[in-house]
N, C-alpha and C. Protein backbone atom coordinates (compact mmCIF):
# COMPACT_ATOMS: atom_id res chain seq x y z
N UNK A 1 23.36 -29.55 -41.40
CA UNK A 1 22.41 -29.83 -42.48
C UNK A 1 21.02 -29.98 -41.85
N UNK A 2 20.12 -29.26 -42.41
CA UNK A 2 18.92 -29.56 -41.96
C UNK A 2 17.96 -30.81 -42.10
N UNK A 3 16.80 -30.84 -41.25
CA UNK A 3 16.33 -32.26 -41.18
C UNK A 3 15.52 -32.33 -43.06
N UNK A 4 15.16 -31.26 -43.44
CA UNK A 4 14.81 -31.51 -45.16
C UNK A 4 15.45 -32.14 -45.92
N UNK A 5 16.66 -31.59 -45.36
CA UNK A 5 18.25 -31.85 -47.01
C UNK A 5 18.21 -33.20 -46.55
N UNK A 6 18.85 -33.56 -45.30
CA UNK A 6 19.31 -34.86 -44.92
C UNK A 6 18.01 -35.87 -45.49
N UNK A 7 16.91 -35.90 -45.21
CA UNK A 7 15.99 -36.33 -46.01
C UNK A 7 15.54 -36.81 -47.19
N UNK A 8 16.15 -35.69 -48.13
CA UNK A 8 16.12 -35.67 -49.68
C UNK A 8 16.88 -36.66 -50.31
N UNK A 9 18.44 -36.26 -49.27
CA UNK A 9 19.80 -37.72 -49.24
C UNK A 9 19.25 -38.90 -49.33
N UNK A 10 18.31 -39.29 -48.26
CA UNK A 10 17.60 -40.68 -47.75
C UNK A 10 17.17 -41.20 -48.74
N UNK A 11 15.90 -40.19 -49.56
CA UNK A 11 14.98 -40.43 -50.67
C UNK A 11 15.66 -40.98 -51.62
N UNK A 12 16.40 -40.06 -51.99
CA UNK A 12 17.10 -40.13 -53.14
C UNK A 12 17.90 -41.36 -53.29
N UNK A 13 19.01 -41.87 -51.89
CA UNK A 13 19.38 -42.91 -51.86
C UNK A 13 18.57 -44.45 -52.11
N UNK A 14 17.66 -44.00 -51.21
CA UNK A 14 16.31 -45.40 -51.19
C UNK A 14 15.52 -45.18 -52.57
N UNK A 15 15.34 -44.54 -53.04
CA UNK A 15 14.90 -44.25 -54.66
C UNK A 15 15.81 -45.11 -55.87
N UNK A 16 17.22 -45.20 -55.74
CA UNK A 16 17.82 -45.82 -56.57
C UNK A 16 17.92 -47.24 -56.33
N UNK A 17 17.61 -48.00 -54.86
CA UNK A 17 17.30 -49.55 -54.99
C UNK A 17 16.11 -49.97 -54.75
N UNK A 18 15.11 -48.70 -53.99
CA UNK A 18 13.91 -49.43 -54.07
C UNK A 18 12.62 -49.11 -54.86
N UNK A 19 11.67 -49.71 -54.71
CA UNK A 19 10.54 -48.98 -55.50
C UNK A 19 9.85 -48.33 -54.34
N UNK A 20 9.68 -46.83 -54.11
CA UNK A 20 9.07 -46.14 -53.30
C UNK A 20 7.70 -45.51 -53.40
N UNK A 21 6.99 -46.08 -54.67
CA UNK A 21 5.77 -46.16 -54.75
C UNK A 21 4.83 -46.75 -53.74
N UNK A 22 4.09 -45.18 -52.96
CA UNK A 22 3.12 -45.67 -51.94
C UNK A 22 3.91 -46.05 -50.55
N UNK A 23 5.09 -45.83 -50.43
CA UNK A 23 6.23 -46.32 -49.62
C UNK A 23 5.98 -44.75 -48.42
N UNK A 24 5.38 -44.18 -47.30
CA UNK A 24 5.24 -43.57 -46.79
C UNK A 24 6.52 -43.21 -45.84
N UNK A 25 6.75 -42.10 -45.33
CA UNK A 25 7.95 -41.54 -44.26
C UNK A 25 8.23 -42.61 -43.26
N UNK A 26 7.55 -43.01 -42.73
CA UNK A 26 7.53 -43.79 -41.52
C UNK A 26 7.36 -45.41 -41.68
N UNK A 27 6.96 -45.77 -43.54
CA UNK A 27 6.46 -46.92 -43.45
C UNK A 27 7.94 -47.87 -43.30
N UNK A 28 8.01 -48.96 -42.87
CA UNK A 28 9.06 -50.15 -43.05
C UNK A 28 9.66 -50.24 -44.35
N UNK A 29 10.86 -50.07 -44.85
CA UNK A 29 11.48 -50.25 -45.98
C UNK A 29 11.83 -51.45 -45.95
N UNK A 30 12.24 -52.47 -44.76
CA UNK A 30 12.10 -54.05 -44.52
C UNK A 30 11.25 -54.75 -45.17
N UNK A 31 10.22 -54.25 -45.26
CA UNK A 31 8.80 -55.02 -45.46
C UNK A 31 9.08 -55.57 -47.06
N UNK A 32 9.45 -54.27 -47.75
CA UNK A 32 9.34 -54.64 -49.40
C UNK A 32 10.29 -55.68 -49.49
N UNK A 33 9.83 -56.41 -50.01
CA UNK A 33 10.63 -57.38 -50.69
C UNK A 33 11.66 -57.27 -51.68
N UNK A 34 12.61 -55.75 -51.86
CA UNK A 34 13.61 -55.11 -52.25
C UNK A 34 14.74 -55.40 -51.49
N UNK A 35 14.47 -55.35 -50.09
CA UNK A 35 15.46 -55.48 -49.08
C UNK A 35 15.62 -56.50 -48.48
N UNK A 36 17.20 -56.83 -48.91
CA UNK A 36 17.74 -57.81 -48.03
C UNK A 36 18.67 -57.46 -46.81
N UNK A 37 19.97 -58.66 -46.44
CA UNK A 37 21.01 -57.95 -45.17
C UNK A 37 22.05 -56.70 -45.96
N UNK A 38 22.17 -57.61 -47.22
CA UNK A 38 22.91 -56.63 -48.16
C UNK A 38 22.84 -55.45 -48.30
N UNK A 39 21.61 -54.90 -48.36
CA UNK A 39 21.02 -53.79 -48.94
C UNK A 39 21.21 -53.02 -47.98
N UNK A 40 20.92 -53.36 -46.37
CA UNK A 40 21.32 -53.27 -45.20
C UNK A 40 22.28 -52.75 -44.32
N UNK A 41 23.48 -53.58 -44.87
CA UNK A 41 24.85 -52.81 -45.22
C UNK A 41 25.36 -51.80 -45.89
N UNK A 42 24.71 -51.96 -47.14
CA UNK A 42 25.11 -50.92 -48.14
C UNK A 42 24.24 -49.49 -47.65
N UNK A 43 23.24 -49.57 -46.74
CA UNK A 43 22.74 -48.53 -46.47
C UNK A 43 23.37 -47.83 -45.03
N UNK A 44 24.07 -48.41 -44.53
CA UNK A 44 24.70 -48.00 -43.37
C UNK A 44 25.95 -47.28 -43.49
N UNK A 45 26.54 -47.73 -45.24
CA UNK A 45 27.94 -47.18 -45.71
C UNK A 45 27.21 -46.27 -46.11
N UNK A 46 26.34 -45.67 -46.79
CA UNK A 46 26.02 -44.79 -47.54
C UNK A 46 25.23 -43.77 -46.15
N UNK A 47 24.83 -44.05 -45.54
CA UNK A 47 24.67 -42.95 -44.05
C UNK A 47 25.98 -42.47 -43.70
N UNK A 48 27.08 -43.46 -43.19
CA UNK A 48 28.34 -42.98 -42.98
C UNK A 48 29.27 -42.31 -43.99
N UNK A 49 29.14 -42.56 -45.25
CA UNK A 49 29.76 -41.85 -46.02
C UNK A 49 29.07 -40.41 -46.58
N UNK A 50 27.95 -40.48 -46.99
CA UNK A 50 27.15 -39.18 -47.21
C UNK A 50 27.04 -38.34 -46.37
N UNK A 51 27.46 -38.56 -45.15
CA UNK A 51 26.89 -37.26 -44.18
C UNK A 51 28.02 -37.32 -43.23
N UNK A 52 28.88 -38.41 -43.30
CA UNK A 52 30.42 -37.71 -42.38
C UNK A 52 30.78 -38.20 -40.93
N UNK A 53 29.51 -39.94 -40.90
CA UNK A 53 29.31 -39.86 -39.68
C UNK A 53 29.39 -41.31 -39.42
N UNK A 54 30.15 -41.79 -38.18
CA UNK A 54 30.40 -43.12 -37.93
C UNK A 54 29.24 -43.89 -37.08
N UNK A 55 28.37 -44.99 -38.26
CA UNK A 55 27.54 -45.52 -37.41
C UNK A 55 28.27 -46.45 -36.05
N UNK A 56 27.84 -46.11 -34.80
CA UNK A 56 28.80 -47.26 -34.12
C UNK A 56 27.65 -48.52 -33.73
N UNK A 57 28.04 -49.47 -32.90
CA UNK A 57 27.32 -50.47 -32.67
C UNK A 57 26.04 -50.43 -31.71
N UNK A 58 26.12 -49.43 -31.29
CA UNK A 58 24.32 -48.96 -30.42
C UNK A 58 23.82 -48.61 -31.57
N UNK A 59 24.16 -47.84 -32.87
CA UNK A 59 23.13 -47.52 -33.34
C UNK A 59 22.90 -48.45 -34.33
N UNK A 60 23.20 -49.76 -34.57
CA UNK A 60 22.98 -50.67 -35.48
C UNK A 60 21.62 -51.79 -34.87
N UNK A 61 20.62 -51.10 -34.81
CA UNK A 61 19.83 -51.60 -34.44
C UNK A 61 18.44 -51.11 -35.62
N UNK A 62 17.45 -52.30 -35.67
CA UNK A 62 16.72 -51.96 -36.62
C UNK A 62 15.65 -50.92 -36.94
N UNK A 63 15.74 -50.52 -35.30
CA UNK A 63 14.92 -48.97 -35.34
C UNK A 63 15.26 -47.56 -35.89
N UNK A 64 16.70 -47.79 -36.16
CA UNK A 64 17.59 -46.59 -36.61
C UNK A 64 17.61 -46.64 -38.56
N UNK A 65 17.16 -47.87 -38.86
CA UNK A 65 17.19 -47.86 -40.19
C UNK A 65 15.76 -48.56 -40.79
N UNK A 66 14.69 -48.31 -39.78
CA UNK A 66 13.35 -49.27 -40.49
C UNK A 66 12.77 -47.99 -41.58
N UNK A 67 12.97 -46.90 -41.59
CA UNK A 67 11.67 -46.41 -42.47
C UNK A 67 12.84 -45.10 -42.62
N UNK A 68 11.95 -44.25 -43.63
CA UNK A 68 12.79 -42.96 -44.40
C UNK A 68 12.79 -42.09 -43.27
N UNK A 69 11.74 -41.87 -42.00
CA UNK A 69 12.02 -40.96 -41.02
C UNK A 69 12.81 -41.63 -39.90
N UNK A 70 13.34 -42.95 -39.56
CA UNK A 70 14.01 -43.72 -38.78
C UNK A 70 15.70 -42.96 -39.02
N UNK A 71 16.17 -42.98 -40.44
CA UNK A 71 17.27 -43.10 -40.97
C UNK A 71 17.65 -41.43 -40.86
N UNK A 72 16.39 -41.01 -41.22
CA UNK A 72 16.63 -39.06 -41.18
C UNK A 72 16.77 -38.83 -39.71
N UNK A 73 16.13 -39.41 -38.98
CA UNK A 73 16.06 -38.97 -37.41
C UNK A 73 17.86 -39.58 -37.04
N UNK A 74 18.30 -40.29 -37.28
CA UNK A 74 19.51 -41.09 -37.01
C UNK A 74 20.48 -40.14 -37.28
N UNK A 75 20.47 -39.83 -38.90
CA UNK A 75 21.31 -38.86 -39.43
C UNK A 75 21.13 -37.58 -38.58
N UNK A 76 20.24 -36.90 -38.22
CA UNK A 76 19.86 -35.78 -37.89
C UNK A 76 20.70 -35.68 -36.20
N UNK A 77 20.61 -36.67 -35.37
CA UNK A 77 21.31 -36.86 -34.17
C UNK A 77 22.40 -36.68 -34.01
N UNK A 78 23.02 -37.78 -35.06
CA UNK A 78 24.28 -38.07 -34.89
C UNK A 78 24.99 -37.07 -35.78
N UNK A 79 24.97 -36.40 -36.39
CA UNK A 79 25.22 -35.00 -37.12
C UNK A 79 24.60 -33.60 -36.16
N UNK A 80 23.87 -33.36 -35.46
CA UNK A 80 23.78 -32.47 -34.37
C UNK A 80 24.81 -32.95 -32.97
N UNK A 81 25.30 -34.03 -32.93
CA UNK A 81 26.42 -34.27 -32.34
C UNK A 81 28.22 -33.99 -31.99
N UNK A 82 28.16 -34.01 -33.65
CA UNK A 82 29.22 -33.68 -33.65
C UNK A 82 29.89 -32.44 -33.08
């Protein structure tokens, strides 16, 4: 899957809990006050389930899930991996 599609996934996912108004590629999705640990979780099942791919415990770090290009770059790795 290319780095666009996988992208669109991201959007689209972070579109249905957060408000992404003014919310830039790179900006912190932490920051908004949308996100909690919860949200957190639920975004790590929804990487591993949407795209086929087991987050393991190196990549549970907050650089792999701070912003919409953090999470695409993650997906994009660990799916050119396989």
């Amino acid at each position: 899957m290319n780095h666009e599609k996988i992208k669109a996934k991201v959007v689209a996912f972070l579109g249905q809990h957060l408000p992404l108004d003014g919310l830039g590629d790179s900006d912190s999705i932490f920051k908004t006050k949308a996100v909690n640990s919860l949200f957190a979780m639920q975004l790590v099942l929804f990487v591993e389930k949407e795209f086929g791919i087991q987050v393991e415990n190196e990549d549970l770090e907050m650089s792999n899930f701070e912003s919409i290009n953090a999470v695409t770059g993650l997906v994009a790795r660990k799916t050119s991996a396989q």
